[in-house]
PDB file of N, CA and C in Angstrom:
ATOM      1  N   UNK A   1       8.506 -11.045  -0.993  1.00  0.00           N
ATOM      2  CA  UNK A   1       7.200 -11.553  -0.706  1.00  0.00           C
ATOM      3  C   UNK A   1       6.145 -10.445  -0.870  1.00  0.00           C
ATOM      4  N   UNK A   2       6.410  -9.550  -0.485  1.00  0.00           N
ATOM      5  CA  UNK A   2       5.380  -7.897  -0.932  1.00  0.00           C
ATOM      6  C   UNK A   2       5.113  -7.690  -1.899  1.00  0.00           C
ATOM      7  N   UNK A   3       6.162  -7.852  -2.892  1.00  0.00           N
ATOM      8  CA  UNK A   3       6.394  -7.558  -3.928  1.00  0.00           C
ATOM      9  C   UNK A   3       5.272  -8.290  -4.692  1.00  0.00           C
ATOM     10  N   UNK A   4       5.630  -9.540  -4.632  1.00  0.00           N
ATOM     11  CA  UNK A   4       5.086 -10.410  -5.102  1.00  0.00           C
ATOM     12  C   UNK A   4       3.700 -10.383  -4.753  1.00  0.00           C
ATOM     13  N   UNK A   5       3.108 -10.452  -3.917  1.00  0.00           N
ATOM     14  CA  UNK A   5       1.905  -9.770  -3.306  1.00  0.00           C
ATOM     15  C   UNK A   5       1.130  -8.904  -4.232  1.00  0.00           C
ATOM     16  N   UNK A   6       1.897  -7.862  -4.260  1.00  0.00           N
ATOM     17  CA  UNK A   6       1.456  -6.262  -4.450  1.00  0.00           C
ATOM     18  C   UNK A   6       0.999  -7.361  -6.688  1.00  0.00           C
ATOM     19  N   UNK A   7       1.778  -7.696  -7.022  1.00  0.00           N
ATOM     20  CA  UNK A   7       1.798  -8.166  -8.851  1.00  0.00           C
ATOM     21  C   UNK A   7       0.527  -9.251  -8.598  1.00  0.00           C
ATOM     22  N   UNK A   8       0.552  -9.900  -7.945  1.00  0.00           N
ATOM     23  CA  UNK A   8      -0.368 -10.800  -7.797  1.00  0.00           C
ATOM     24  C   UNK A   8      -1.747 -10.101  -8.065  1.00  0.00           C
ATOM     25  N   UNK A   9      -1.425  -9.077  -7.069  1.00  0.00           N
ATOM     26  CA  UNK A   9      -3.037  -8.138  -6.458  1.00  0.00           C
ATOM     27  C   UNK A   9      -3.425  -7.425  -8.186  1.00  0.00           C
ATOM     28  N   UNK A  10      -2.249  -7.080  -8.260  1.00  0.00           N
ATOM     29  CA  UNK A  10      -2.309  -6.300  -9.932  1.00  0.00           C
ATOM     30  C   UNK A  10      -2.971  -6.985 -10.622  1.00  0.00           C
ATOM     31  N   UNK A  11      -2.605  -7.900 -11.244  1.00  0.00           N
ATOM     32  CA  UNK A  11      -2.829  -8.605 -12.002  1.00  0.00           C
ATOM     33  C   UNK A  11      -4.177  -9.412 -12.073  1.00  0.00           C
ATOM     34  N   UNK A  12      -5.212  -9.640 -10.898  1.00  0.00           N
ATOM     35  CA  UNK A  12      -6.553  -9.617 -10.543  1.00  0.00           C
ATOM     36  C   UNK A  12      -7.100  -8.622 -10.151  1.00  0.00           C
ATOM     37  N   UNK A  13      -6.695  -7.309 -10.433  1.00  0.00           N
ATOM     38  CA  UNK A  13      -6.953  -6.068 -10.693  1.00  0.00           C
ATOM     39  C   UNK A  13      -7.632  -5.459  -9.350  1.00  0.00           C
ATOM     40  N   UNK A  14      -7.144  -5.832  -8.218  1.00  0.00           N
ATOM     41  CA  UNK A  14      -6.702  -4.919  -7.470  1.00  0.00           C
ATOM     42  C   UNK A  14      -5.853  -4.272  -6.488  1.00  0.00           C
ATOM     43  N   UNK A  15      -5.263  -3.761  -5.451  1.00  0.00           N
ATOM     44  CA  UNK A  15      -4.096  -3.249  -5.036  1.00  0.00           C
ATOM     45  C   UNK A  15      -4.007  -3.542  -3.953  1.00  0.00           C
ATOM     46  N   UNK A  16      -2.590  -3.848  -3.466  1.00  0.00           N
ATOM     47  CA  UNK A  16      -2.165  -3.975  -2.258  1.00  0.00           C
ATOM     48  C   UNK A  16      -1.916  -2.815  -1.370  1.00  0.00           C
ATOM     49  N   UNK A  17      -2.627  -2.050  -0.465  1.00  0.00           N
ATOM     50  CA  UNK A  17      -2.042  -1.532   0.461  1.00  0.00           C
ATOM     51  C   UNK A  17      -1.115  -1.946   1.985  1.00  0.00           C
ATOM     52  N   UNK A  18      -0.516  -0.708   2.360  1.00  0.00           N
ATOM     53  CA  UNK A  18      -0.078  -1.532   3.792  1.00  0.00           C
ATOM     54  C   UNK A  18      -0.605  -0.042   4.444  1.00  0.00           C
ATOM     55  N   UNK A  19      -1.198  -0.622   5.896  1.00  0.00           N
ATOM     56  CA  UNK A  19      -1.641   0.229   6.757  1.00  0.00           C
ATOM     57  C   UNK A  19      -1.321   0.222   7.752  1.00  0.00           C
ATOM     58  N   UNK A  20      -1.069   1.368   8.857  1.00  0.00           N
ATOM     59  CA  UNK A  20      -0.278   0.786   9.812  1.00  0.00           C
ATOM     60  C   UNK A  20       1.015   0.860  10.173  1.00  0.00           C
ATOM     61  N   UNK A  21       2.048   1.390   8.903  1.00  0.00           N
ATOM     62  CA  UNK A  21       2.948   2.022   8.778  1.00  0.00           C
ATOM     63  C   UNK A  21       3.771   2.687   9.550  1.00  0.00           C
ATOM     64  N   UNK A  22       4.813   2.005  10.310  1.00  0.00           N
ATOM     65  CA  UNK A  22       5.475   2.890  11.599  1.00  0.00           C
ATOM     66  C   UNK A  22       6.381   4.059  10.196  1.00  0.00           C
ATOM     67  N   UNK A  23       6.920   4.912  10.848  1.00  0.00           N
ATOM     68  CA  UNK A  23       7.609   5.994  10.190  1.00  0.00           C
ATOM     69  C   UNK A  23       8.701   5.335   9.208  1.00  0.00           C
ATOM     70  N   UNK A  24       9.475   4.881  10.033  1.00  0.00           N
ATOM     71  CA  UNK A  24      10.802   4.145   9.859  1.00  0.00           C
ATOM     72  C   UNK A  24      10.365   2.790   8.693  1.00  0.00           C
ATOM     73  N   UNK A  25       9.559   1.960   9.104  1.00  0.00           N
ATOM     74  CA  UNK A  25       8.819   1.358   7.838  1.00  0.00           C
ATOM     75  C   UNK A  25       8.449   1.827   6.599  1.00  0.00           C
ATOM     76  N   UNK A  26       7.728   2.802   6.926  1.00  0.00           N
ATOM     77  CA  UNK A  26       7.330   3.736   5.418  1.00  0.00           C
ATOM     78  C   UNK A  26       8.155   3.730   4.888  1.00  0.00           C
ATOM     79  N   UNK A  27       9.466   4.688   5.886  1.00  0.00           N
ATOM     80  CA  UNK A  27      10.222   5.327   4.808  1.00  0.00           C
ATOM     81  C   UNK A  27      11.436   4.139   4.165  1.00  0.00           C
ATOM     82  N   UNK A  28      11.822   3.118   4.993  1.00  0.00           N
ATOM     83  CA  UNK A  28      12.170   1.610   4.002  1.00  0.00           C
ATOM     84  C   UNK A  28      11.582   1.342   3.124  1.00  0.00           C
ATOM     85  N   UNK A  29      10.395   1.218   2.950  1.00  0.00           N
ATOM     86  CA  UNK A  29       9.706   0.638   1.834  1.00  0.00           C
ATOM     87  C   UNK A  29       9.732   1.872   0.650  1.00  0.00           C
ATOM     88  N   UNK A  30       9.646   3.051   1.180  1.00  0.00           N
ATOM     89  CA  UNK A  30      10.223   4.209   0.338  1.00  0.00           C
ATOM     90  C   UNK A  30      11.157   4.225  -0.681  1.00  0.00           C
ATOM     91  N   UNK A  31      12.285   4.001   0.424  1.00  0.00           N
ATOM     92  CA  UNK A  31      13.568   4.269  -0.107  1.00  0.00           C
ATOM     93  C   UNK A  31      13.629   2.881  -1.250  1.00  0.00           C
ATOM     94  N   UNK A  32      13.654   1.538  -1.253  1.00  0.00           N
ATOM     95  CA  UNK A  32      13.012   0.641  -2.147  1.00  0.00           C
ATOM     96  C   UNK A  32      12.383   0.210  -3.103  1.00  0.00           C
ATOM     97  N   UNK A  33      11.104   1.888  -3.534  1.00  0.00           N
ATOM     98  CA  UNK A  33      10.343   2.295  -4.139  1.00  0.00           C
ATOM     99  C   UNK A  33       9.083   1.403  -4.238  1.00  0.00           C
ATOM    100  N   UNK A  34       8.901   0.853  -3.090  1.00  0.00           N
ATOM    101  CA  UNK A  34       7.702   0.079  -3.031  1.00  0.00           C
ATOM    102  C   UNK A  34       6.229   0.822  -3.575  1.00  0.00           C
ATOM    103  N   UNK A  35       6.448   2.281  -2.729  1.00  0.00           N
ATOM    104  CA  UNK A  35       5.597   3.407  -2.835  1.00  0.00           C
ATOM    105  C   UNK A  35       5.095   3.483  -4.407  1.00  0.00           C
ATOM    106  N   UNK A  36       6.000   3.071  -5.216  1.00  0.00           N
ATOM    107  CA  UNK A  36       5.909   3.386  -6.899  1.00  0.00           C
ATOM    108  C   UNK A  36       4.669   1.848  -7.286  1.00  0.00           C
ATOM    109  N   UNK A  37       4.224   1.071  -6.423  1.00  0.00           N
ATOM    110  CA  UNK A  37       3.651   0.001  -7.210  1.00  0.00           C
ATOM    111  C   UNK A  37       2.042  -0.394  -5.629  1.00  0.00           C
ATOM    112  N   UNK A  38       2.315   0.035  -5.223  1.00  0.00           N
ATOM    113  CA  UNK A  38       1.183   0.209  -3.949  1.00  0.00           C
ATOM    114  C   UNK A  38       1.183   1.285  -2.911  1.00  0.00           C
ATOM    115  N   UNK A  39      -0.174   1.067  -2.062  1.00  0.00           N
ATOM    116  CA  UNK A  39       0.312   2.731  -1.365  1.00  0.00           C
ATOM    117  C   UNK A  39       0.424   1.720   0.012  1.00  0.00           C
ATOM    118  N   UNK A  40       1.099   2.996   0.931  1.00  0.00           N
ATOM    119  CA  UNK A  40       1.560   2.820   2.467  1.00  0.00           C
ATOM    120  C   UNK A  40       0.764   4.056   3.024  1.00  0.00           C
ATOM    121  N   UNK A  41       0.170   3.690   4.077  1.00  0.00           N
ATOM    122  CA  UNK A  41      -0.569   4.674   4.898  1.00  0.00           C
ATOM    123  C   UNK A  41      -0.280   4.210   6.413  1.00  0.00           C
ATOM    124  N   UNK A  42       0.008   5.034   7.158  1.00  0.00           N
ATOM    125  CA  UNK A  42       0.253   5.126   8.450  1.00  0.00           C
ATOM    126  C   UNK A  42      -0.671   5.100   9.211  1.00  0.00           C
ATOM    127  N   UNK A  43      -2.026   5.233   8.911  1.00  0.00           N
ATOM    128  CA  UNK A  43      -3.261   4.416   9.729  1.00  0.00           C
ATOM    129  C   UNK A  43      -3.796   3.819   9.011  1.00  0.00           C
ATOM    130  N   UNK A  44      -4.760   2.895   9.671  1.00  0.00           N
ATOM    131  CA  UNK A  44      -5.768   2.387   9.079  1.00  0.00           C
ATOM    132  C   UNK A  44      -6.981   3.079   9.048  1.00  0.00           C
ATOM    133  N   UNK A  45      -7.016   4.628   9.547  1.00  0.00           N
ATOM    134  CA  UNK A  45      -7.787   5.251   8.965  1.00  0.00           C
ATOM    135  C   UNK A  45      -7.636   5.933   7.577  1.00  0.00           C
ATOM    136  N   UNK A  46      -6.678   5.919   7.389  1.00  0.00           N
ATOM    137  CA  UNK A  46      -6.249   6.960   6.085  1.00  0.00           C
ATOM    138  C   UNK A  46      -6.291   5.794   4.891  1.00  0.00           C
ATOM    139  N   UNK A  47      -6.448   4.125   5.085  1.00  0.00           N
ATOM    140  CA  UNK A  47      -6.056   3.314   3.896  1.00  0.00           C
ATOM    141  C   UNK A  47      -7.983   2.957   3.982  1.00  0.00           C
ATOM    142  N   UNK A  48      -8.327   3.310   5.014  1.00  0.00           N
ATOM    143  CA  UNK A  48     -10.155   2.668   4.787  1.00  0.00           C
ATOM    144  C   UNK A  48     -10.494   4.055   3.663  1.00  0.00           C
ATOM    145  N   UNK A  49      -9.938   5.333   4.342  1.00  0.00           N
ATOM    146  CA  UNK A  49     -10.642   6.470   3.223  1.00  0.00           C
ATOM    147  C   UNK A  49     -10.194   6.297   1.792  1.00  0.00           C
ATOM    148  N   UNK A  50      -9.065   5.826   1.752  1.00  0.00           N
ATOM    149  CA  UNK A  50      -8.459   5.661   0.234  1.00  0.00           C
ATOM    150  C   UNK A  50      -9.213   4.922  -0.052  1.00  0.00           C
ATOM    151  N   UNK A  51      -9.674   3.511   0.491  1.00  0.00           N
ATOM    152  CA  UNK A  51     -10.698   2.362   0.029  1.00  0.00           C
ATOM    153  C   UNK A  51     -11.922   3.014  -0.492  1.00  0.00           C
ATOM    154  N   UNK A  52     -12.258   3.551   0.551  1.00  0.00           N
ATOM    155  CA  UNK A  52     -13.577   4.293   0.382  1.00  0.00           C
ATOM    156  C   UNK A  52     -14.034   5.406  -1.023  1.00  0.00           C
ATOM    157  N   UNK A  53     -13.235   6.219  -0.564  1.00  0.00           N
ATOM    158  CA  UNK A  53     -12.679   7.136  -2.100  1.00  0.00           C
ATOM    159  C   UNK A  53     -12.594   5.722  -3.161  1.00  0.00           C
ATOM    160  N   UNK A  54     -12.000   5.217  -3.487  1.00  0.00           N
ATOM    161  CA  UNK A  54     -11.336   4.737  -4.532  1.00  0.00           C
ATOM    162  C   UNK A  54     -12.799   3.461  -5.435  1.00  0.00           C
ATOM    163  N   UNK A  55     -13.675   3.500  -4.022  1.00  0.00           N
ATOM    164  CA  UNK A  55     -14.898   2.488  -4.319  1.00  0.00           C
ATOM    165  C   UNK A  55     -15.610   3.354  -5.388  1.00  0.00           C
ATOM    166  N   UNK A  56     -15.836   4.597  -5.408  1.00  0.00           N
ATOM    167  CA  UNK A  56     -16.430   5.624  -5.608  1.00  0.00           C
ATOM    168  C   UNK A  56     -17.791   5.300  -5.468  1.00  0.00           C
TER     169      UNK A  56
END
């Protein structure tokens, strides 16, 4: 379902993050290589600055 998510988001050209990220989550979605097709940030401060940054 993420997955699917994350191609969806692609494909109307823009990206799925997840924020919020307990450790143990991250590093599942890690090991999975989710990391390779959206980002994971462990706050929702660190995925608003990526937003922010990324608005330029």
């Amino acid at each position: 379902m993420i997955a699917d998510a994350a191609l969806q988001a692609g494909r109307s050209g823009r990206q799925l993050v997840i924020s919020g990220a307990r450790a143990a989550v991250a590093e599942i979605l890690a090991i999975v290589r989710f990391d390779t097709f959206m980002h994971i940030f462990t706050s929702v401060e660190e995925a608003y600055e990526f937003y922010q940054l990324s608005e330029g």
